[in-house]
C-alpha atoms as a PDB file:
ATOM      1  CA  UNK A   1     -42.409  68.426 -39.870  1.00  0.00           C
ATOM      2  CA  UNK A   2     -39.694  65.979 -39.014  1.00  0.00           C
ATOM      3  CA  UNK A   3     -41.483  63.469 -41.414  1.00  0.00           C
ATOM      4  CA  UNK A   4     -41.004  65.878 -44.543  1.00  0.00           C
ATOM      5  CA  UNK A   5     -37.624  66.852 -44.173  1.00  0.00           C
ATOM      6  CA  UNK A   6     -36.637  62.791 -43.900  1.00  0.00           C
ATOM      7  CA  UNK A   7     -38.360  62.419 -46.778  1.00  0.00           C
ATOM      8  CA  UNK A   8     -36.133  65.484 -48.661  1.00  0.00           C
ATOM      9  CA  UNK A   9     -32.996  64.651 -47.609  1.00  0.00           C
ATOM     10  CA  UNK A  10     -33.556  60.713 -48.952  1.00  0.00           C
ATOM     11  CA  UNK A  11     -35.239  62.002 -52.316  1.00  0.00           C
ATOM     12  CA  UNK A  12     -32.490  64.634 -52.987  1.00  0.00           C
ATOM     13  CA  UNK A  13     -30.291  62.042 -54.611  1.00  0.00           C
ATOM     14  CA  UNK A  14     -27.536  62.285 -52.142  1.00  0.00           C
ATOM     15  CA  UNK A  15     -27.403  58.865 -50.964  1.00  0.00           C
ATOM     16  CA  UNK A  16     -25.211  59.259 -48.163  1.00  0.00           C
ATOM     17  CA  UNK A  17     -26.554  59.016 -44.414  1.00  0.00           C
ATOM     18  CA  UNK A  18     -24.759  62.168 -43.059  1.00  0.00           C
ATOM     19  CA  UNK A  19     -27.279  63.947 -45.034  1.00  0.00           C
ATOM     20  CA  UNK A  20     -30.285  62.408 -42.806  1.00  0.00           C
ATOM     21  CA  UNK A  21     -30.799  64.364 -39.898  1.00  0.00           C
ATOM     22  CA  UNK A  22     -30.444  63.124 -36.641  1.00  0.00           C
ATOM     23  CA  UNK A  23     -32.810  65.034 -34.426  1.00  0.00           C
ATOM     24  CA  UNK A  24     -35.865  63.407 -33.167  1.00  0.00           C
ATOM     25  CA  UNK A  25     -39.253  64.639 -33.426  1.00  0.00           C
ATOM     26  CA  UNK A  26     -41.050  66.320 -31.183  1.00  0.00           C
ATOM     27  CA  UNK A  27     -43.791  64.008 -29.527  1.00  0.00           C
ATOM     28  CA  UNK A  28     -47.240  65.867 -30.087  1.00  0.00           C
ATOM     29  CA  UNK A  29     -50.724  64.909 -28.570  1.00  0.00           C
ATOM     30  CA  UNK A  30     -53.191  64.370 -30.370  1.00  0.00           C
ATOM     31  CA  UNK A  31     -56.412  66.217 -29.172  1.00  0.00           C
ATOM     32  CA  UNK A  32     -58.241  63.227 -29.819  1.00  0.00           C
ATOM     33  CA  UNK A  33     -56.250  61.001 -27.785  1.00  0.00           C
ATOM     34  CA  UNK A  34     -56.067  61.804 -24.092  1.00  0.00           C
ATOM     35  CA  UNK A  35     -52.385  60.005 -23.616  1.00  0.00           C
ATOM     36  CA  UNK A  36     -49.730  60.783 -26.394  1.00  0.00           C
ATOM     37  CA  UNK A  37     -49.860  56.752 -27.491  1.00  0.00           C
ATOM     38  CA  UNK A  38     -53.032  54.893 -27.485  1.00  0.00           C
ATOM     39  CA  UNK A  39     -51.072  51.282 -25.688  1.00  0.00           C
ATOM     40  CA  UNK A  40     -49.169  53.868 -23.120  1.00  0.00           C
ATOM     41  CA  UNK A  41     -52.303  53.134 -20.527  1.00  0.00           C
ATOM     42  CA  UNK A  42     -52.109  49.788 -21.106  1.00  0.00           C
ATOM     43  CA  UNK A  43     -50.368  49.131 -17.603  1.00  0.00           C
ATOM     44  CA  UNK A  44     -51.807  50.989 -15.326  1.00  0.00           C
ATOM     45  CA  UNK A  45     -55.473  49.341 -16.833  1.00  0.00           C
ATOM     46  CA  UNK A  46     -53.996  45.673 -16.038  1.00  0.00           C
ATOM     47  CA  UNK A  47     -52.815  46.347 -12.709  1.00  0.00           C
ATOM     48  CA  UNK A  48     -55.897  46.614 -10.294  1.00  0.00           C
ATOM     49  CA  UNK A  49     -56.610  49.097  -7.713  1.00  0.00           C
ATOM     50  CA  UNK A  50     -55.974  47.962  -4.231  1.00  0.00           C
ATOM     51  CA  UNK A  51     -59.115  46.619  -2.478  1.00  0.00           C
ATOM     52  CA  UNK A  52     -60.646  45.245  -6.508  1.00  0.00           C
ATOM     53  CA  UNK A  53     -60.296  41.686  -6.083  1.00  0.00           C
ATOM     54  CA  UNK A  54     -57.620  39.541  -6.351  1.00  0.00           C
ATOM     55  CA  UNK A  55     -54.189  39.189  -7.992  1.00  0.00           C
ATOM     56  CA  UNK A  56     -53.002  36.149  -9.853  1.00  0.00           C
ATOM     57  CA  UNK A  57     -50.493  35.007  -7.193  1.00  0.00           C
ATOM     58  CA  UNK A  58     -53.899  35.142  -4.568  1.00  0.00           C
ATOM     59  CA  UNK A  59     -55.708  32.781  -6.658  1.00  0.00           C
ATOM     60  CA  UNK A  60     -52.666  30.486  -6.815  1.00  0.00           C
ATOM     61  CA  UNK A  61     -52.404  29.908  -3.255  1.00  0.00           C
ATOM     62  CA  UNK A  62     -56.451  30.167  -2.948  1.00  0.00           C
ATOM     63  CA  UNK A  63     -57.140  27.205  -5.234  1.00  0.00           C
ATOM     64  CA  UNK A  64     -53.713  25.333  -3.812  1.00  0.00           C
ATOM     65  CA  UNK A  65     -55.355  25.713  -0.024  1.00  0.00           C
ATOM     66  CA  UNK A  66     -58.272  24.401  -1.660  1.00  0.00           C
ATOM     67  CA  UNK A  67     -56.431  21.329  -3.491  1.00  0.00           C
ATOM     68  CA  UNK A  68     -54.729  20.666  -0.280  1.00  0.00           C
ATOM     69  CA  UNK A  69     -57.940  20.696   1.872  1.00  0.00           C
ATOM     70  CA  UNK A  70     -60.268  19.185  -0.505  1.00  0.00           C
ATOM     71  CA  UNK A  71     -58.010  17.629  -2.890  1.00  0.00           C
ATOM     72  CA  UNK A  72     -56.506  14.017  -3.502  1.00  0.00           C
ATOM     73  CA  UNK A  73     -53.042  12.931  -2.354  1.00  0.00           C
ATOM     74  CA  UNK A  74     -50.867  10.182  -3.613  1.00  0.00           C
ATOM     75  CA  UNK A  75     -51.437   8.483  -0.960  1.00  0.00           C
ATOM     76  CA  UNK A  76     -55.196   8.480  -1.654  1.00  0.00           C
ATOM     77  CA  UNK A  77     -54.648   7.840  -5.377  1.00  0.00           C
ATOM     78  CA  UNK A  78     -54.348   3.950  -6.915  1.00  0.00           C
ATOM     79  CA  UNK A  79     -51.639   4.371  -9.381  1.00  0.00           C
ATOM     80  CA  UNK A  80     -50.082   0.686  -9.306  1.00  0.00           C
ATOM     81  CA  UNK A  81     -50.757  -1.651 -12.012  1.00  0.00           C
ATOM     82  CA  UNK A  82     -50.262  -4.072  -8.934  1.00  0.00           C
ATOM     83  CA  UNK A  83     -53.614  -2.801  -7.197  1.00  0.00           C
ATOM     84  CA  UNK A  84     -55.606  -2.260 -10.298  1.00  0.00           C
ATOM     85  CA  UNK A  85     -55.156  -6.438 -11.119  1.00  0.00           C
ATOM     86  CA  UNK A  86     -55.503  -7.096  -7.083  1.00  0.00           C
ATOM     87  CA  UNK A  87     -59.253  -5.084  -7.328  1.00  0.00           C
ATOM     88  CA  UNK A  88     -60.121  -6.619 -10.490  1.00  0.00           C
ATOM     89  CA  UNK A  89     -59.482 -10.324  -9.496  1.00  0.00           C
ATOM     90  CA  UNK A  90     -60.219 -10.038  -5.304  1.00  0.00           C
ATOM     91  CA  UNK A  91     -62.854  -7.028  -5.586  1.00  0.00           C
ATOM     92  CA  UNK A  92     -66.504  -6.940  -4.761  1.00  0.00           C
ATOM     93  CA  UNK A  93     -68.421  -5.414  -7.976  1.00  0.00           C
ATOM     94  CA  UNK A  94     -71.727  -3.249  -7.961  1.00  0.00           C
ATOM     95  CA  UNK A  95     -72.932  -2.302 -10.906  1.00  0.00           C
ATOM     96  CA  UNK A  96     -74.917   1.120 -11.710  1.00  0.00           C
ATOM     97  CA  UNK A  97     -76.709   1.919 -15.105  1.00  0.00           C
ATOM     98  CA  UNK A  98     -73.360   4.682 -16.023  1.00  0.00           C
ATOM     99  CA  UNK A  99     -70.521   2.762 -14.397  1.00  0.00           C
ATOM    100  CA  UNK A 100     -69.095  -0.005 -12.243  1.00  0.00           C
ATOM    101  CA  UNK A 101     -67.476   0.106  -8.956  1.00  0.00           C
ATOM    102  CA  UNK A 102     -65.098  -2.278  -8.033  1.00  0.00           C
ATOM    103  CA  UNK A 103     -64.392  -1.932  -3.906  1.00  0.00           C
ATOM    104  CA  UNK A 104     -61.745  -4.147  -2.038  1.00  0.00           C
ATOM    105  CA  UNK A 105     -60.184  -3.773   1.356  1.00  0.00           C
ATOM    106  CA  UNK A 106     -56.881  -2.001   1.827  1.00  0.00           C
ATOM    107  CA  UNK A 107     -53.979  -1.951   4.649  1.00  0.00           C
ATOM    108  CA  UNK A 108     -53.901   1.907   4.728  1.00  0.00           C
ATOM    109  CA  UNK A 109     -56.878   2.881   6.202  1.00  0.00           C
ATOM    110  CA  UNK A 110     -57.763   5.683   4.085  1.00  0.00           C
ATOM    111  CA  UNK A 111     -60.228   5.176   1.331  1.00  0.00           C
ATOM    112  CA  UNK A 112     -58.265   5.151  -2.378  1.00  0.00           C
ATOM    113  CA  UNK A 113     -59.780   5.907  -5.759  1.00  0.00           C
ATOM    114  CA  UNK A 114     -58.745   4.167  -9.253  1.00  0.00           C
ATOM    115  CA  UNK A 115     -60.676   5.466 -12.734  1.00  0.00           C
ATOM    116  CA  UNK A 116     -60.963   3.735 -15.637  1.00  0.00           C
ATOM    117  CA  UNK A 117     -62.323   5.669 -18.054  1.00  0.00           C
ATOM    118  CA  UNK A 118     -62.191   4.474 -21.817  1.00  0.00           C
ATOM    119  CA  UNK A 119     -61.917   6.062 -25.547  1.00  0.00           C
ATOM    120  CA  UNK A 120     -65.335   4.280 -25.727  1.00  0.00           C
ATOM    121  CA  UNK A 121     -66.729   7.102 -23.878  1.00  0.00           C
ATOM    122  CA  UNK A 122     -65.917   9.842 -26.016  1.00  0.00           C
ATOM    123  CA  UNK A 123     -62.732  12.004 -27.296  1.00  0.00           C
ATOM    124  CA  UNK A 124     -60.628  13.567 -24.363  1.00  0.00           C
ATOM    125  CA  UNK A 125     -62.974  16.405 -23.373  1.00  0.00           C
ATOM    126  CA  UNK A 126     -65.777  13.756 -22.566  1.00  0.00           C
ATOM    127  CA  UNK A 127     -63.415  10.976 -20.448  1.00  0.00           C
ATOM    128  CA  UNK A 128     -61.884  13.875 -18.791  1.00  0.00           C
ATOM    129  CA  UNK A 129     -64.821  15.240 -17.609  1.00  0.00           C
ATOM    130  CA  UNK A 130     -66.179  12.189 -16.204  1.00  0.00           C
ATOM    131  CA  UNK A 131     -62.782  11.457 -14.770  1.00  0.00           C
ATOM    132  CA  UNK A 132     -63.174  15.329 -12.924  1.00  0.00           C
ATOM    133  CA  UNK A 133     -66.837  14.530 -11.733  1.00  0.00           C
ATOM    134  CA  UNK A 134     -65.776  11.055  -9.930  1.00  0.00           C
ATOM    135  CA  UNK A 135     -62.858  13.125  -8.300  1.00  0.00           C
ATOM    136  CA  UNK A 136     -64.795  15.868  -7.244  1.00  0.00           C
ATOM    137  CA  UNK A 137     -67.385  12.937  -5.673  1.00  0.00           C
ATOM    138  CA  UNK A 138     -65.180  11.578  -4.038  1.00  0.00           C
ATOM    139  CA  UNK A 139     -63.537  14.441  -2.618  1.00  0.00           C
ATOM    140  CA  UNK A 140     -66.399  15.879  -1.236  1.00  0.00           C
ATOM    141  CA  UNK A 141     -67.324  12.380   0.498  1.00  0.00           C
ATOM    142  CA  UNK A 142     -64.253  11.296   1.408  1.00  0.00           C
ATOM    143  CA  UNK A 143     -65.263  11.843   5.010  1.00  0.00           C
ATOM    144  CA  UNK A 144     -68.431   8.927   4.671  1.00  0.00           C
ATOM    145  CA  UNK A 145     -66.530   6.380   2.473  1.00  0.00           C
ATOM    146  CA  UNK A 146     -65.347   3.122   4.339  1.00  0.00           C
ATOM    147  CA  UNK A 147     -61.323   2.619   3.879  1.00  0.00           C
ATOM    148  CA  UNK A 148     -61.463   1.012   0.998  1.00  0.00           C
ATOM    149  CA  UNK A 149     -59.886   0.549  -2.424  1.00  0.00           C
ATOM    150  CA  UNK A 150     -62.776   1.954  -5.158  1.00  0.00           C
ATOM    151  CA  UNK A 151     -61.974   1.547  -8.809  1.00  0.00           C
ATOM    152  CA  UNK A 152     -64.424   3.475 -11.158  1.00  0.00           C
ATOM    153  CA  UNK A 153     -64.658   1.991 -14.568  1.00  0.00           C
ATOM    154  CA  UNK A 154     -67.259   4.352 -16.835  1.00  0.00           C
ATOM    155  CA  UNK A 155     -69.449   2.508 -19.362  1.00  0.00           C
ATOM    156  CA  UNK A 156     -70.121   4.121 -22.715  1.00  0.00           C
ATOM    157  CA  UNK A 157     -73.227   5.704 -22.103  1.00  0.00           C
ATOM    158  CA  UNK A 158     -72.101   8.301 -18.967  1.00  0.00           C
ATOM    159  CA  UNK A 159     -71.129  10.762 -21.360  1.00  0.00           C
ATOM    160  CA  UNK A 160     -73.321  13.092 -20.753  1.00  0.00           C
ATOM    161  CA  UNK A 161     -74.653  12.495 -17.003  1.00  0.00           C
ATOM    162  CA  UNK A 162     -74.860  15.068 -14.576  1.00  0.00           C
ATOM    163  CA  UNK A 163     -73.159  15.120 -11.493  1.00  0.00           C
ATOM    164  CA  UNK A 164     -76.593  15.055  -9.280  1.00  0.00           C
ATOM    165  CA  UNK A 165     -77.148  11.388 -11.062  1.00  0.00           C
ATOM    166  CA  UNK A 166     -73.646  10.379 -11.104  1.00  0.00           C
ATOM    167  CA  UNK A 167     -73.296  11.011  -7.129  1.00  0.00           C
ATOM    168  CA  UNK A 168     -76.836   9.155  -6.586  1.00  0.00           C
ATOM    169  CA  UNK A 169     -75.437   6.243  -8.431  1.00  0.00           C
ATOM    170  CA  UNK A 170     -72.082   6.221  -6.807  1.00  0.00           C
ATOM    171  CA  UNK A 171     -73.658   6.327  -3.325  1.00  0.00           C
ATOM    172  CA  UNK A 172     -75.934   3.779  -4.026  1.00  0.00           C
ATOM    173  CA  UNK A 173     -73.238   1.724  -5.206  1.00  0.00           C
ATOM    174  CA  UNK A 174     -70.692   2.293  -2.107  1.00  0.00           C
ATOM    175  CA  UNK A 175     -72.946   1.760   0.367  1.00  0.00           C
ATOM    176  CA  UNK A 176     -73.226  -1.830   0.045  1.00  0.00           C
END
C-alpha cells in the first residue's frame, strides 16, 4: 500500500518533495518466512549455544598454549647469517636421499634448527610445507636431540615425501 501511493505522488507531475509522504510502512510478515527479514536470524545462528564447542578467542589461546609448549623459540631458532656460514664451513654433514643435515656444536645448550629450503623444490606451497614438516619433527623430538646446531637443506626431490619418511630419514641422520 505504501509502495503505490509513492509511486502516485512521484508520477502526478508535481515534482516537489512535500508531496511524498513521509510515513513509513507498516512491516508485514510474510507467511512464508518465519522472521519478518530473511538475514534478521543471522546472529543468533553465528553465536553458539553455551556448552557447543568453542569460541574463536578459545582456540586462540588453545593453539598459543600449544605453540608455547610444543613450539620453537628464538632462542631455539638459527636466524644469523653468522651461524648459517659457521655450520656450513665447521659442520659435520650426513646426507639422506631427500635432504642434508648439517650438525655443529653450540654454546647454548639447547638444540637449534636452521632450514634451507630452495625455489628448486617447488613454488611456495611445496617449500613451505617441507619447511612445516622439519619444524613439526623437530618439535616433537626436541626432547632426544643432542644440543646441537642442525641446519636442514632440502634437495629437489622431497617435494612430495611424507612425514613418516621424512622423520625416518632425519633420525637416521641425527643420530650419528
Amino acid at each position: 500500500m505504501c509502495f503505490f501511493i509513492l509511486i502516485t505522488a512521484t508520477l502526478s507531475g508535481d515534482k516537489n518533495e512535500k508531496d511524498i509522504p513521509t510515513t513509513q510502512c507498516e512491516k508485514v510478515e510474510d507467511p512464508w518466512l518465519s522472521v519478518t527479514h530473511g538475514d534478521q536470524d543471522r546472529q543468533g545462528r553465528l553465536k553458539q549455544k553455551e556448552g557447543e564447542g568453542q569460541t574463536e578467542a578459545d582456540r586462540g589461546h588453545r593453539r598459543q598454549a600449544i605453540l608455547k609448549r610444543y613450539g620453537l623459540s628464538r632462542e631455539e631458532k638459527i636466524v644469523s647469517s653468522k651461524d648459517y656460514q659457521t655450520l656450513k664451513r665447521h659442520g659435520s654433514k650426513a646426507e639422506t636421499p631427500h635432504c642434508i643435515v648439517l650438525m655443529h656444536t653450540n654454546r647454548l645448550n639447547i638444540p637449534r634448527l636452521g632450514i634451507i629450503v630452495s625455489k628448486k623444490v617447488g613454488n611456495a606451497v611445496k617449500r613451505n610445507r617441507v619447511k612445516r614438516l622439519v619444524r613439526a619433527f623437530f618439535r616433537l623430538n626436541k626432547a632426544i636431540m643432542q644440543e646441537l646446531d642442525y641446519i636442514f637443506i632440502a634437495k629437489s626431490n622431497i617435494d612430495d615425501i611424507s612425514y613418516k619418511q621424512l622423520r625416518d630419514e632425519l633420525l637416521r641422520a641425527t643420530k650419528n
